[in-house]
Each structure stands twice: as C-alpha cells, then as structure tokens.
PDB file of N, CA and C in Angstrom:
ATOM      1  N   UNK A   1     -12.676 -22.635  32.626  1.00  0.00           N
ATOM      2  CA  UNK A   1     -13.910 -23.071  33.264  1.00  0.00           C
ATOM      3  C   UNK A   1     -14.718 -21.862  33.711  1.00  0.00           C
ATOM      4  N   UNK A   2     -16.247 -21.971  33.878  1.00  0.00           N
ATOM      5  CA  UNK A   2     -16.556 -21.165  34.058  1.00  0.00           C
ATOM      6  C   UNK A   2     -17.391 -21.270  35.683  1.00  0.00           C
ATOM      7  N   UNK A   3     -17.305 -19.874  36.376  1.00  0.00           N
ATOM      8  CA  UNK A   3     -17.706 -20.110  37.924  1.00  0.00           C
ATOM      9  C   UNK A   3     -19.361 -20.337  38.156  1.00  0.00           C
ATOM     10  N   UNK A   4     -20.043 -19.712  37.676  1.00  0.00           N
ATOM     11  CA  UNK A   4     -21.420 -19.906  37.323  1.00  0.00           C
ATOM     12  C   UNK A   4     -22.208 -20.129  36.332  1.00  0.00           C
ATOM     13  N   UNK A   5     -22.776 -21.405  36.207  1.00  0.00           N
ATOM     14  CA  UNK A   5     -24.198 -21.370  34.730  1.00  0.00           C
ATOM     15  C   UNK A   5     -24.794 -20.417  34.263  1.00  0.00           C
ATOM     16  N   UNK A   6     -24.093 -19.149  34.774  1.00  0.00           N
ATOM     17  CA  UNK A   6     -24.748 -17.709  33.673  1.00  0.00           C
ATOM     18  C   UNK A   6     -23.637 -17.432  33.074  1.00  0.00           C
ATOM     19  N   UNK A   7     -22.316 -17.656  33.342  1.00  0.00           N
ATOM     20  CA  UNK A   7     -20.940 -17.234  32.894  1.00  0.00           C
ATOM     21  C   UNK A   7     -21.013 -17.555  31.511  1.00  0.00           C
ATOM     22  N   UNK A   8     -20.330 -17.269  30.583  1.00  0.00           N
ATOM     23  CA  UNK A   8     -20.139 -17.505  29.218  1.00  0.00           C
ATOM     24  C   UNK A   8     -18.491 -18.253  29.104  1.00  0.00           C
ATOM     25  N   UNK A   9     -18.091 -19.043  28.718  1.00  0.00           N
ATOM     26  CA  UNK A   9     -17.125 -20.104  28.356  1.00  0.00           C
ATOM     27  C   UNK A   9     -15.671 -19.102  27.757  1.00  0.00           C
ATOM     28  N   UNK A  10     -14.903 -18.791  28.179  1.00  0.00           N
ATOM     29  CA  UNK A  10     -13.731 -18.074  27.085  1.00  0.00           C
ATOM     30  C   UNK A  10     -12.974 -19.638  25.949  1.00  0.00           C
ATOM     31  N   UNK A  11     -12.930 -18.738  25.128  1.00  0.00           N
ATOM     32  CA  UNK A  11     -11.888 -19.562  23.863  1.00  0.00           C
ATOM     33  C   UNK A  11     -10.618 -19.048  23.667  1.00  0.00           C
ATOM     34  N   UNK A  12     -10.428 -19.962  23.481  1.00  0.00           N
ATOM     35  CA  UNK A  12      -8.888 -20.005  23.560  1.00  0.00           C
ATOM     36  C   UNK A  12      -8.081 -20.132  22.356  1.00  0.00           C
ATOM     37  N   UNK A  13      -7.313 -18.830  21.538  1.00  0.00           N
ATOM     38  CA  UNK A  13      -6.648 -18.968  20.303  1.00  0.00           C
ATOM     39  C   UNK A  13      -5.221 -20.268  20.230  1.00  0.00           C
ATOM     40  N   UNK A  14      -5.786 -21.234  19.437  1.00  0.00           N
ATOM     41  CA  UNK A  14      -4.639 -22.193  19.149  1.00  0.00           C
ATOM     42  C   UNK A  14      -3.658 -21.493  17.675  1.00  0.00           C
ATOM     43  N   UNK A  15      -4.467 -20.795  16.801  1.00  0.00           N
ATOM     44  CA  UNK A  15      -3.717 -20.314  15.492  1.00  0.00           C
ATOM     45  C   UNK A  15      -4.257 -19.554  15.102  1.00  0.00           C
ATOM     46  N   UNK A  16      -3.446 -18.586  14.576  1.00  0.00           N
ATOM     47  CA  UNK A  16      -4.222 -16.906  13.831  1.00  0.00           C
ATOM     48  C   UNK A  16      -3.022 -17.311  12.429  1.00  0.00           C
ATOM     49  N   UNK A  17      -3.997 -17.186  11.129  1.00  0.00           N
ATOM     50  CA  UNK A  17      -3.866 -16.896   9.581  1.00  0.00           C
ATOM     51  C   UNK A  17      -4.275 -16.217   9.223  1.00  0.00           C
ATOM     52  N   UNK A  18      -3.531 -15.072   8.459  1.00  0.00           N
ATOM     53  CA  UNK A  18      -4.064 -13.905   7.778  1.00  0.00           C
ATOM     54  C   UNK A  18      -4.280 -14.540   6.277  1.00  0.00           C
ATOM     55  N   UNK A  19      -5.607 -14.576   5.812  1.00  0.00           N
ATOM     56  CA  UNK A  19      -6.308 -14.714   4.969  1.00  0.00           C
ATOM     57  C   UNK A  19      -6.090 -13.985   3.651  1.00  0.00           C
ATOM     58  N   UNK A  20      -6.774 -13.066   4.179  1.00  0.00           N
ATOM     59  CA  UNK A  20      -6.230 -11.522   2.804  1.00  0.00           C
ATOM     60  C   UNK A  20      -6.099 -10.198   3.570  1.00  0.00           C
ATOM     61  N   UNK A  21      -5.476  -9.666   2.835  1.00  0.00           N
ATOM     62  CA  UNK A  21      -5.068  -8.148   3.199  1.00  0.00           C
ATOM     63  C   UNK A  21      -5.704  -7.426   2.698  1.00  0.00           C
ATOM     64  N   UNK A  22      -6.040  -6.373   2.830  1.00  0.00           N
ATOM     65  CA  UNK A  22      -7.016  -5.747   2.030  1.00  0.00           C
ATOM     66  C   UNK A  22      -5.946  -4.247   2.176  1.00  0.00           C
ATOM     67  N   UNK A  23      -6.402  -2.857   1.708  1.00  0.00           N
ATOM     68  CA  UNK A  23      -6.321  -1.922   2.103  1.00  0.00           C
ATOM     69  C   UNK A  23      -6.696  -0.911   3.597  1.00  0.00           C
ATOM     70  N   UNK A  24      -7.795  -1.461   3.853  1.00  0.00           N
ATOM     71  CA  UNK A  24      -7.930  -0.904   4.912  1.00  0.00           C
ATOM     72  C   UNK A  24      -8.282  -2.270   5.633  1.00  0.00           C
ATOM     73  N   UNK A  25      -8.551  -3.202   5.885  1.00  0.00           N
ATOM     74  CA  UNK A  25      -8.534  -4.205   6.687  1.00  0.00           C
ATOM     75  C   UNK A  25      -8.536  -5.475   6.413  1.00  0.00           C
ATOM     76  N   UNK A  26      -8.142  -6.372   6.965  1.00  0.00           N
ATOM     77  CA  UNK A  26      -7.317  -7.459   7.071  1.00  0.00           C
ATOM     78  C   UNK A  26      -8.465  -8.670   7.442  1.00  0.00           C
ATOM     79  N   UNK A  27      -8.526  -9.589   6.209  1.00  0.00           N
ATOM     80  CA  UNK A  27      -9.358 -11.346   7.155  1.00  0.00           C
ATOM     81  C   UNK A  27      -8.149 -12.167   7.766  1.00  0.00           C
ATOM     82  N   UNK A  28      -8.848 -12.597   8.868  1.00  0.00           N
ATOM     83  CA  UNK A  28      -7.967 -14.003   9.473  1.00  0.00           C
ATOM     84  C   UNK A  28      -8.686 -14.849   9.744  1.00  0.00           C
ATOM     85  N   UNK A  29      -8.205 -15.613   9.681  1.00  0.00           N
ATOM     86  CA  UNK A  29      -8.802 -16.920  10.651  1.00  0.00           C
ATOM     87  C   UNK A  29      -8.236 -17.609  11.519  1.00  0.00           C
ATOM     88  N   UNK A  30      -9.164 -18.073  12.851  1.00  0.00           N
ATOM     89  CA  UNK A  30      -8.544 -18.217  14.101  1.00  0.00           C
ATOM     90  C   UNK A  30      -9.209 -19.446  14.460  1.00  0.00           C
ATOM     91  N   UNK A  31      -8.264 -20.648  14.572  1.00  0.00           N
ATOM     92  CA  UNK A  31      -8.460 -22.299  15.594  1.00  0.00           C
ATOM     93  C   UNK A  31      -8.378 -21.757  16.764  1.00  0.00           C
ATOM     94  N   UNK A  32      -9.700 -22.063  17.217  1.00  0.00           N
ATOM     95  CA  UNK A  32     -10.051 -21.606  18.658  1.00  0.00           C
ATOM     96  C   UNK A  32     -10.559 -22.898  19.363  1.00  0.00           C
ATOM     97  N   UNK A  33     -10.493 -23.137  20.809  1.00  0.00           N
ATOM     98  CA  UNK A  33     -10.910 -24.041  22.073  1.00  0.00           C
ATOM     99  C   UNK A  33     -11.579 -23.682  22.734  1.00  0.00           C
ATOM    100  N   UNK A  34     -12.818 -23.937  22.745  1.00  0.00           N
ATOM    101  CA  UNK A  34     -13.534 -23.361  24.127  1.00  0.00           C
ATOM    102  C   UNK A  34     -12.819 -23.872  25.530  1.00  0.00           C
ATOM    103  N   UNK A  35     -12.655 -23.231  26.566  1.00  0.00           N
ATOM    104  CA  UNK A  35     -12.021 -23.777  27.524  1.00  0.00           C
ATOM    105  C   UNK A  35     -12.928 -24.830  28.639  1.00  0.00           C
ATOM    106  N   UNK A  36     -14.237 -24.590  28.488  1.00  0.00           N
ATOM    107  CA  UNK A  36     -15.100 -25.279  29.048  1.00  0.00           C
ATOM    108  C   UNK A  36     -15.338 -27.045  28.969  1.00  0.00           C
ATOM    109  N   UNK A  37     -15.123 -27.226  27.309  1.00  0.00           N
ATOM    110  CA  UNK A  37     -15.198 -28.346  27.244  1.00  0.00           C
ATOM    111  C   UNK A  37     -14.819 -29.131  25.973  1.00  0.00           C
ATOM    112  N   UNK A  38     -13.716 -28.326  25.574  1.00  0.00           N
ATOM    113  CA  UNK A  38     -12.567 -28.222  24.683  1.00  0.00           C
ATOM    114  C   UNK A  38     -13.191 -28.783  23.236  1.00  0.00           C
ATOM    115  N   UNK A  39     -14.506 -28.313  22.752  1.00  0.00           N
ATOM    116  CA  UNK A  39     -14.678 -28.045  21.659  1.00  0.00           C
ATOM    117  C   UNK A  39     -14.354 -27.163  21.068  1.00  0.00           C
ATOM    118  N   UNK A  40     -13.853 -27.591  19.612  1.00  0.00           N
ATOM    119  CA  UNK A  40     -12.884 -26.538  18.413  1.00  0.00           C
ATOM    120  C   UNK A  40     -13.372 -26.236  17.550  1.00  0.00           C
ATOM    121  N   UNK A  41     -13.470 -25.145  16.976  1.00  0.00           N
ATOM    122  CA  UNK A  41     -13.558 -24.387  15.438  1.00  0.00           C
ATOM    123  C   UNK A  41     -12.848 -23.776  15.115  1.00  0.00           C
ATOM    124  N   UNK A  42     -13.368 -23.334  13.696  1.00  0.00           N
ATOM    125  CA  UNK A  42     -12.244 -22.262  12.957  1.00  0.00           C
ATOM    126  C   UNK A  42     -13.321 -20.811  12.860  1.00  0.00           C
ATOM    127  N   UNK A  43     -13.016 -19.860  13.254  1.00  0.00           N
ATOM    128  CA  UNK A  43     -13.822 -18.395  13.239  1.00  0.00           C
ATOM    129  C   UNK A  43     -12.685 -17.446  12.332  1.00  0.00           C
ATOM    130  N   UNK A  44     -13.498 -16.963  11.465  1.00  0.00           N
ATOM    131  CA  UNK A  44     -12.623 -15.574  10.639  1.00  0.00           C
ATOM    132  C   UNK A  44     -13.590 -14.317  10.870  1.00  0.00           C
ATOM    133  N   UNK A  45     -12.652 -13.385  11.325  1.00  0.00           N
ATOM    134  CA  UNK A  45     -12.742 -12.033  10.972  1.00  0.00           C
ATOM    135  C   UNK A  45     -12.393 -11.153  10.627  1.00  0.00           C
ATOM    136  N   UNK A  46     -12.933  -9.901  10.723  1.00  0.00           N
ATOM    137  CA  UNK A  46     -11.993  -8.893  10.269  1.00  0.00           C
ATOM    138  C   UNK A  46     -11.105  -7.777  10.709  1.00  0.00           C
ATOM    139  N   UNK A  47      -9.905  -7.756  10.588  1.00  0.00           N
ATOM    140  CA  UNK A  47      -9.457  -6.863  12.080  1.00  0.00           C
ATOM    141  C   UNK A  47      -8.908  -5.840  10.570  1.00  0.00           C
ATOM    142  N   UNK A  48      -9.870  -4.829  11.753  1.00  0.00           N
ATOM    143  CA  UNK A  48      -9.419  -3.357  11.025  1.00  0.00           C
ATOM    144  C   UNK A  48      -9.160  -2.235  11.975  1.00  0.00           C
ATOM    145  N   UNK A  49      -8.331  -1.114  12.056  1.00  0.00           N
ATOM    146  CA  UNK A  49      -7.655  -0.466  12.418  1.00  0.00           C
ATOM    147  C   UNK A  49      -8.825   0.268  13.765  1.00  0.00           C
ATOM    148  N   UNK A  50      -8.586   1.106  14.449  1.00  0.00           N
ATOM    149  CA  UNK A  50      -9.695   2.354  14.914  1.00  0.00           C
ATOM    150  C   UNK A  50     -10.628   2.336  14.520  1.00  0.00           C
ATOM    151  N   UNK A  51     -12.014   2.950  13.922  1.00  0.00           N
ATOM    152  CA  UNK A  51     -12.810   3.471  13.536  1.00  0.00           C
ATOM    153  C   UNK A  51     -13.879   4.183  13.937  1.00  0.00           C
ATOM    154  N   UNK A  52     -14.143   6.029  13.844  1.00  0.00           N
ATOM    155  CA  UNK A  52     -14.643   6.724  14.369  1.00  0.00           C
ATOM    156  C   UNK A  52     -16.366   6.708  13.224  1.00  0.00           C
ATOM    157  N   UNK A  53     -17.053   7.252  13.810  1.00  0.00           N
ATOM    158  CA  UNK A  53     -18.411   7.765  13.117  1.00  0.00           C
ATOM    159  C   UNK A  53     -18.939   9.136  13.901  1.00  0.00           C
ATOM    160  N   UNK A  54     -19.223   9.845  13.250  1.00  0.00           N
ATOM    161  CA  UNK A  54     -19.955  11.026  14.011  1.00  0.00           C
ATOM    162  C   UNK A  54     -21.461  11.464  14.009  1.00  0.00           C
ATOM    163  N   UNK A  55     -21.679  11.743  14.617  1.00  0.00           N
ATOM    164  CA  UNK A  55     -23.376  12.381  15.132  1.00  0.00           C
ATOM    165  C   UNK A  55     -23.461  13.891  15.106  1.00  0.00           C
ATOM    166  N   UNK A  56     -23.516  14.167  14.156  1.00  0.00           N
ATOM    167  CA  UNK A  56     -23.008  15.826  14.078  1.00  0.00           C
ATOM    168  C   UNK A  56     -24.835  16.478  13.874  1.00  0.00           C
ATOM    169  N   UNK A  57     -24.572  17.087  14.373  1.00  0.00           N
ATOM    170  CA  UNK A  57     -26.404  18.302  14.073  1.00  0.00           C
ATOM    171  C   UNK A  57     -25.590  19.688  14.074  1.00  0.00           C
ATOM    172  N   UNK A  58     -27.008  20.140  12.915  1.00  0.00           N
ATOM    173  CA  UNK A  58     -27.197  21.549  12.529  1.00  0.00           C
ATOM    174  C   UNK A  58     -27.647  22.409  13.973  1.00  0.00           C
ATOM    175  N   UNK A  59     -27.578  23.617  13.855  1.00  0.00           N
ATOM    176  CA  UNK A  59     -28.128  24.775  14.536  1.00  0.00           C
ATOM    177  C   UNK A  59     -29.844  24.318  14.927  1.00  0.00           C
ATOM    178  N   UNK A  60     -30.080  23.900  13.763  1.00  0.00           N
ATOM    179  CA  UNK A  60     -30.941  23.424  13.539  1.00  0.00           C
ATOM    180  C   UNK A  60     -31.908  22.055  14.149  1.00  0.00           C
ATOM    181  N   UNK A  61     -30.938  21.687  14.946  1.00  0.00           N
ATOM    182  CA  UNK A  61     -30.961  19.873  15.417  1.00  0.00           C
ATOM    183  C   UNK A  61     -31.319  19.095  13.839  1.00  0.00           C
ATOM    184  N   UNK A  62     -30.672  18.939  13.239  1.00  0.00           N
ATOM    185  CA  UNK A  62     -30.952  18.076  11.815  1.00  0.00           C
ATOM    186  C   UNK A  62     -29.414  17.749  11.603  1.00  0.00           C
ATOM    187  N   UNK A  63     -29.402  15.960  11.379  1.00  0.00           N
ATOM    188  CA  UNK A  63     -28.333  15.141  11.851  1.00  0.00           C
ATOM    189  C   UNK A  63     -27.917  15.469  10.183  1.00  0.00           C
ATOM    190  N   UNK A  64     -26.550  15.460  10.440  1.00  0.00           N
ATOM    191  CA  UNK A  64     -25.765  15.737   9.162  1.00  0.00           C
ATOM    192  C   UNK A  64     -24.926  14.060   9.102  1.00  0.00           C
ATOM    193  N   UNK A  65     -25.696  13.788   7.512  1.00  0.00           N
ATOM    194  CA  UNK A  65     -25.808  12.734   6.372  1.00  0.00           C
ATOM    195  C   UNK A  65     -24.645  13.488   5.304  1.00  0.00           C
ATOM    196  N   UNK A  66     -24.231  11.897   4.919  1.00  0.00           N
ATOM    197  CA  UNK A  66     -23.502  11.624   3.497  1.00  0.00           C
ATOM    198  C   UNK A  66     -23.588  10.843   2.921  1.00  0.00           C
ATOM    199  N   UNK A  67     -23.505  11.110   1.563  1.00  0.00           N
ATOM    200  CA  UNK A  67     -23.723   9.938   0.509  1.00  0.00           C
ATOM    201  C   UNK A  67     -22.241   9.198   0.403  1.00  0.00           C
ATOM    202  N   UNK A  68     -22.412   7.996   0.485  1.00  0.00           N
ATOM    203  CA  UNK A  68     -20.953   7.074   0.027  1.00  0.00           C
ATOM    204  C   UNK A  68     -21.727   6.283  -0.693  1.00  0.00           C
ATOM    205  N   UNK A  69     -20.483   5.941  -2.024  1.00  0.00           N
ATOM    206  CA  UNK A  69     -20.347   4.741  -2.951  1.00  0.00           C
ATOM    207  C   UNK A  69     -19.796   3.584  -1.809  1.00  0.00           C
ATOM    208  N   UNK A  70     -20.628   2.435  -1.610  1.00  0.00           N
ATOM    209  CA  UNK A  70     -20.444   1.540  -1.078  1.00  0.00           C
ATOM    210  C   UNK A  70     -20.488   0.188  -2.042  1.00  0.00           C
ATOM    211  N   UNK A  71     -19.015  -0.940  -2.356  1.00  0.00           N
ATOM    212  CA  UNK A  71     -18.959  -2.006  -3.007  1.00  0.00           C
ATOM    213  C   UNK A  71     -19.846  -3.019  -2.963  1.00  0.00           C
ATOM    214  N   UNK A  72     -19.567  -3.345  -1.648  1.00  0.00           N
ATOM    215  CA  UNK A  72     -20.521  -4.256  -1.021  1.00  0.00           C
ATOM    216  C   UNK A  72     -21.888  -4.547  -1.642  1.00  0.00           C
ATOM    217  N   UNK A  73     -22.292  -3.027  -1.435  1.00  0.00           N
ATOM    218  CA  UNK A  73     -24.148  -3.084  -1.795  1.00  0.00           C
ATOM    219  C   UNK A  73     -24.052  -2.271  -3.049  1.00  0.00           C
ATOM    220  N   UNK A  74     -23.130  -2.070  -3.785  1.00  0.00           N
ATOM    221  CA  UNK A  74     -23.503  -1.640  -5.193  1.00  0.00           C
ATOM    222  C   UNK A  74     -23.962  -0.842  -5.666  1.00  0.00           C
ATOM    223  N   UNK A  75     -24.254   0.198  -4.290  1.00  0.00           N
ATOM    224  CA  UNK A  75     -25.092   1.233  -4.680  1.00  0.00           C
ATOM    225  C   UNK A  75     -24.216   2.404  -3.801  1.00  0.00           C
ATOM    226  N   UNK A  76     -24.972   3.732  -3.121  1.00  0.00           N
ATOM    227  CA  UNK A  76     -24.732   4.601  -2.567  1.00  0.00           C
ATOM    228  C   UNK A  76     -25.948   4.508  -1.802  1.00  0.00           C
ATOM    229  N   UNK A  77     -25.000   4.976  -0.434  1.00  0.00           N
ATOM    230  CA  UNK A  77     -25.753   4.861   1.453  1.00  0.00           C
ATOM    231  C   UNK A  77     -25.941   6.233   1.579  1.00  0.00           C
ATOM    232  N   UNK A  78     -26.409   6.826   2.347  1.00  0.00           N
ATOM    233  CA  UNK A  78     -26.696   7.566   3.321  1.00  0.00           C
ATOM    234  C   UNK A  78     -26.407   7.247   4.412  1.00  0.00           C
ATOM    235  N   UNK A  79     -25.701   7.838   5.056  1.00  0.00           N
ATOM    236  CA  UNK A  79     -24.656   7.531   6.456  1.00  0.00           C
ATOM    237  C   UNK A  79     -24.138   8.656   7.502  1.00  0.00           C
ATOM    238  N   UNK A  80     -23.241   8.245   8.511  1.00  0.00           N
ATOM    239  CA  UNK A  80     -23.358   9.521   9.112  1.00  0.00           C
ATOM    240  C   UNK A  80     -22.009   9.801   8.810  1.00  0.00           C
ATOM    241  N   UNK A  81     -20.875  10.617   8.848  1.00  0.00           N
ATOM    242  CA  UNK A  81     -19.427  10.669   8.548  1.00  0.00           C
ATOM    243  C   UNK A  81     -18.747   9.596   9.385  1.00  0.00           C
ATOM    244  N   UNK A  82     -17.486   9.249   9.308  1.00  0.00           N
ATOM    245  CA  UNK A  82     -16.552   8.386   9.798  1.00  0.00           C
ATOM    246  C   UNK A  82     -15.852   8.047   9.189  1.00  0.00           C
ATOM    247  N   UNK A  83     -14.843   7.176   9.378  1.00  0.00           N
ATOM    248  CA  UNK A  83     -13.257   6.757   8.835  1.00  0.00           C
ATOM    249  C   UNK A  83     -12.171   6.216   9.628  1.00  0.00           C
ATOM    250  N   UNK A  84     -11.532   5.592   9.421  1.00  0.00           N
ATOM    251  CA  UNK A  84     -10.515   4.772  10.058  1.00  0.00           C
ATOM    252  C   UNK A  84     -10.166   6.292  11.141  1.00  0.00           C
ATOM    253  N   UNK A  85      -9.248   5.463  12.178  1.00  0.00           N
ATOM    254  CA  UNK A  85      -8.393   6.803  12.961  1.00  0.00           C
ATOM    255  C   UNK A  85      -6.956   5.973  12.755  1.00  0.00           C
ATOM    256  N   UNK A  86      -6.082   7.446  12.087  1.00  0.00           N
ATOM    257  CA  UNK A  86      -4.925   7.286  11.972  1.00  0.00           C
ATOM    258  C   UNK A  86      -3.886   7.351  12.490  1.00  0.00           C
ATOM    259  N   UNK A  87      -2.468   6.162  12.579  1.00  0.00           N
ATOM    260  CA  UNK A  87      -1.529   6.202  13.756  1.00  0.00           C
ATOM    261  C   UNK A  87      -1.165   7.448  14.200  1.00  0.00           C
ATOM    262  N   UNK A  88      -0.903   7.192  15.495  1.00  0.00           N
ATOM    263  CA  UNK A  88      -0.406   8.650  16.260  1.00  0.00           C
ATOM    264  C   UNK A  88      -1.910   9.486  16.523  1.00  0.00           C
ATOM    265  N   UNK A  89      -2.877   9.775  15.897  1.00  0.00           N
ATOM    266  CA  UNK A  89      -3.752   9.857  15.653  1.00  0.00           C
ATOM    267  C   UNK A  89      -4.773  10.144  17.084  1.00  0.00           C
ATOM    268  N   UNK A  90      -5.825  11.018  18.232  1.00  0.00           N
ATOM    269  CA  UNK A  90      -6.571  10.499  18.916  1.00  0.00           C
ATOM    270  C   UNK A  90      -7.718   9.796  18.098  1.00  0.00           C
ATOM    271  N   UNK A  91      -8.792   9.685  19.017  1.00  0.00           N
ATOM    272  CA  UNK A  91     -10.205   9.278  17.853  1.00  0.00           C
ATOM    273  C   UNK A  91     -10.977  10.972  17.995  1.00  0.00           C
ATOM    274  N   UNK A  92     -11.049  11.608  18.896  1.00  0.00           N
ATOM    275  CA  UNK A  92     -11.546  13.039  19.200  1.00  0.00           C
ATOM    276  C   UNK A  92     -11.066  13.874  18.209  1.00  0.00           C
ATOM    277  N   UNK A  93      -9.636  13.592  17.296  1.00  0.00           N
ATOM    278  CA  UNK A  93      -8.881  14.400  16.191  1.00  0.00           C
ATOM    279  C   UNK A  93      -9.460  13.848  15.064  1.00  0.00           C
ATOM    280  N   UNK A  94      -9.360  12.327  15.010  1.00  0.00           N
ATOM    281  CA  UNK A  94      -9.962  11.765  13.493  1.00  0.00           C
ATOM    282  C   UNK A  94     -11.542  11.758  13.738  1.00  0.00           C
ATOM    283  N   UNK A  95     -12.050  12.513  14.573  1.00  0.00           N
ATOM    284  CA  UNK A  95     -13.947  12.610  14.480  1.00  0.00           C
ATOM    285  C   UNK A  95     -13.911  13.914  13.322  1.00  0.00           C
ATOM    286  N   UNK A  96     -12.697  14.719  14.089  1.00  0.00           N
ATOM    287  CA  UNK A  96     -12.928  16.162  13.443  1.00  0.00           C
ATOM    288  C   UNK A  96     -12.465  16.312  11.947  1.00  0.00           C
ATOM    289  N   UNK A  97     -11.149  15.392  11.934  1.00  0.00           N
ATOM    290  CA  UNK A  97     -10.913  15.504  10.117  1.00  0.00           C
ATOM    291  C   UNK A  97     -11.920  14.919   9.239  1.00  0.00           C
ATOM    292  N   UNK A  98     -12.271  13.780   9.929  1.00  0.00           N
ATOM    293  CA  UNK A  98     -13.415  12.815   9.118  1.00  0.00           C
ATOM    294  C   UNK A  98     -14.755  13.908   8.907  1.00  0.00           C
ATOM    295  N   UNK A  99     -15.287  14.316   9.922  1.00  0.00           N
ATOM    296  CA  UNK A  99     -16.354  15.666   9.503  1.00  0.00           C
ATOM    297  C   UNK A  99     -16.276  16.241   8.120  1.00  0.00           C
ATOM    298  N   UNK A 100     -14.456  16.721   8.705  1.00  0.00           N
ATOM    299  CA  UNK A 100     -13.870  18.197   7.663  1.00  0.00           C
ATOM    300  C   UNK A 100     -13.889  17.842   6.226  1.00  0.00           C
ATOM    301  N   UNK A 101     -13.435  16.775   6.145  1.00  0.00           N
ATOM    302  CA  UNK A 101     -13.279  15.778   5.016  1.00  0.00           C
ATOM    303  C   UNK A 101     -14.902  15.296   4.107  1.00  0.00           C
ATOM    304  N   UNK A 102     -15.468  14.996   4.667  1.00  0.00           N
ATOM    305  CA  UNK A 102     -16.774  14.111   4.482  1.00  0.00           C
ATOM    306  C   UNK A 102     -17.747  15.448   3.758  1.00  0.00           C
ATOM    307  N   UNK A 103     -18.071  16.518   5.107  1.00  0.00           N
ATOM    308  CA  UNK A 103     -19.064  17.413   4.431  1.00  0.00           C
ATOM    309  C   UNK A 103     -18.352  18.942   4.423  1.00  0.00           C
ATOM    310  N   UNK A 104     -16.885  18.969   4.132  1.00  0.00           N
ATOM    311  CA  UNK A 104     -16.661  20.324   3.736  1.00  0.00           C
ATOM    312  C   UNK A 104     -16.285  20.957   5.408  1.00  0.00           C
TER     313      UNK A 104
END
C-alpha cells in the first residue's frame, strides 16, 4: 500500500523465467502484482551484468568517440567507449580497460 497519492505502488515478483540467454545478457520474464490493488502482468527484461561508459576528452576538451558495428541497427554508431565490468572487477578498473581497449 501506498502512504500518500504521490507515492508510486511497489510490485511484487510472483515468477521470474529466463527466456533466452544470450552472451552477454539474459531476457526474463517476470508475473508481477501491484501491491496496491493486486493487478497482474507479465513484464520482460533484460538483466545484464555491470556496465561502464566513459566521457573521456582530449588536451584539447574534444570528447573521444568510437565507431561500433551495432546488430540491432545494422549499421555502425558513434559512441562514447564502454563495456560490461568484469567479475572481481571495480567499475573505476573496467572504465580504464574499456578506454585502453576501445581507442588504443
């Protein structure tokens, strides 16, 4: 229940199904209850690991871009670096390999 008419309602997981697996991240789908007034659906998403992005500038102040082959859109993005962060892993360590990695 919620204490005030500005509050937002929590839901409540009745069942989590993993859908597909992917390589780097995972669909599920989740039977959820609102607790407010115990209307139900089914919501899927995608649970994927960490993920860092960086904001890196030149000497110069000029934001350092990369090109990725992206499936999705079939083409190649312009983006800023990033990548999963790996177990054991901080995200402050996988900002810096993902950089090292991305533009050299």
């Amino acid at each position: 229940m919620t204490d005030s008419p500005n509050e937002i309602a929590a839901w409540l997981s009745l069942s989590r199904k993993t859908v597909a697996e992917t390589r780097v991240f995972d669909i599920v789908a989740r039977e959820m209850r609102r607790e407010s007034d115990g209307k139900e659906g089914e919501f899927w998403f995608v649970d994927a690991p960490d993920w860092v992005n960086v904001v890196a500038l030149t000497d110069d102040d000029e934001l350092v871009l990369v090109e990725q082959w992206r499936h999705a859109r079939e083409r190649v993005t312009l983006e800023v670096p990033g990548g999963t962060v790996d177990p054991g892993e901080s995200p402050e360590e996988a900002a810096v390999r993902e950089l090292r990695e991305e533009t050299g």
